[in-house]
Protein backbone atom coordinates (compact mmCIF):
# COMPACT_ATOMS: atom_id res chain seq x y z
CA UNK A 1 -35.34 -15.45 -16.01
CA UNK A 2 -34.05 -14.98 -19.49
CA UNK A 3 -36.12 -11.96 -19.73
CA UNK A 4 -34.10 -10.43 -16.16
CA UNK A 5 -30.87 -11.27 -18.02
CA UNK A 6 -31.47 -9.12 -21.59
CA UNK A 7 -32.75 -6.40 -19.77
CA UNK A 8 -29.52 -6.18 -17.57
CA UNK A 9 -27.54 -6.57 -20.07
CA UNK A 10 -29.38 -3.98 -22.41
CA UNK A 11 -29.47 -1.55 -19.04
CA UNK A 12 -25.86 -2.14 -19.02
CA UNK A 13 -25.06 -1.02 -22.47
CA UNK A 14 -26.85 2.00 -22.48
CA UNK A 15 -24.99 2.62 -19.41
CA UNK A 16 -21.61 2.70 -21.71
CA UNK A 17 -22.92 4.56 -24.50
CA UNK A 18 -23.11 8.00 -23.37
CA UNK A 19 -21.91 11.04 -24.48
CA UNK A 20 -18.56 11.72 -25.28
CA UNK A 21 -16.26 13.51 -22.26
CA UNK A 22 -15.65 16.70 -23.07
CA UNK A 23 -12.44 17.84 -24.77
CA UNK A 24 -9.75 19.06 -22.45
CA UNK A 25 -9.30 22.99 -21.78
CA UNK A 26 -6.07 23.96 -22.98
CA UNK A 27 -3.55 25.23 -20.19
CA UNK A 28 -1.08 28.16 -20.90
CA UNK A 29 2.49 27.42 -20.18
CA UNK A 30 4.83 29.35 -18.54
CA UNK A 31 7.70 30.26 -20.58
CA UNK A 32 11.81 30.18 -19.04
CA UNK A 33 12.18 30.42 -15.64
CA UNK A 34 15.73 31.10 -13.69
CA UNK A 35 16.29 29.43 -10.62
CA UNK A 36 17.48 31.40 -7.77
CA UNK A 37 20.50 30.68 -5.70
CA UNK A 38 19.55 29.09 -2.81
CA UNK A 39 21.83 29.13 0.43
CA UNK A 40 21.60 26.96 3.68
CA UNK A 41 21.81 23.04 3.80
CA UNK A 42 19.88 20.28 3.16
CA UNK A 43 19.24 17.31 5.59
CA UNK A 44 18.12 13.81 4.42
CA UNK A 45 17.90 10.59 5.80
CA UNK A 46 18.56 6.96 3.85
CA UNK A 47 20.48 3.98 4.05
CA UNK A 48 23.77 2.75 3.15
CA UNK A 49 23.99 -0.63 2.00
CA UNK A 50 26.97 -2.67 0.27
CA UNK A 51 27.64 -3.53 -2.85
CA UNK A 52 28.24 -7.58 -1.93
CA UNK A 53 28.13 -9.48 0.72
CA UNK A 54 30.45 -12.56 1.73
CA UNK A 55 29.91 -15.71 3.78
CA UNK A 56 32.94 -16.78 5.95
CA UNK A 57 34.29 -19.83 6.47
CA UNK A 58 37.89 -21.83 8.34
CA UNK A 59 39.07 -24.78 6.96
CA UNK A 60 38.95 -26.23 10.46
CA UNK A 61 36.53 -26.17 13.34
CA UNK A 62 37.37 -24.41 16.58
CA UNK A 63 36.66 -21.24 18.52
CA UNK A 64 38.29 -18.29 17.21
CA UNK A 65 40.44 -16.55 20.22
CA UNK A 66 40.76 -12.77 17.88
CA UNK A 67 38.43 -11.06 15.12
CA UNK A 68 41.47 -8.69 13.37
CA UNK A 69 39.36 -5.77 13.03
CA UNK A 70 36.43 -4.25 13.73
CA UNK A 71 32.57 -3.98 12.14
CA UNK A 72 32.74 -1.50 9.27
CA UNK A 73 36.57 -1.40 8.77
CA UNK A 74 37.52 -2.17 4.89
CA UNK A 75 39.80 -5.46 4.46
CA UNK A 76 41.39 -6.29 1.05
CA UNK A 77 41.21 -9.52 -0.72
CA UNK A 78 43.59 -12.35 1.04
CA UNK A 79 43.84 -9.88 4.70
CA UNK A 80 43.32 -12.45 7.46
CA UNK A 81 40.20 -11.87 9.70
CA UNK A 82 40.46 -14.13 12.10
């Protein structure tokens, strides 16, 4: 059993001690390129997310009879909502 063991382990070495890789082949660059004026439009999708978000709250329980504006509107700080 000992024997199976040093010989995988010796296989496995010699596995790792190959030849070096070859160096890499050197790639010509391009020199300065303009970029041409391109007309037309682009179209993209994504999302749009805010910046914070706020948990409401009344000082009182109830049913609220009005919601003073509407989803997406901007309120300033101290505007009543409800």
């Amino acid at each position: 059993m000992r024997t199976v063991v040093i010989i995988m382990a010796l296989a496995a070495l010699a596995g790792c001690a190959g030849a070096a890789p070859p160096a890499p082949t050197p790639v010509a660059q391009a020199g300065p390129t303009a970029l041409a004026a391109v007309g037309g439009s682009l179209k993209a999708e994504g999302r749009v997310l805010p910046a914070q978000r706020a948990s409401l709250s009344v000082p009182v329980g109830g049913v609220g009879s009005e919601v003073l504006g509407a989803e997406g509107d901007s309120v300033q700080a101290g505007q009543p909502l409800l």
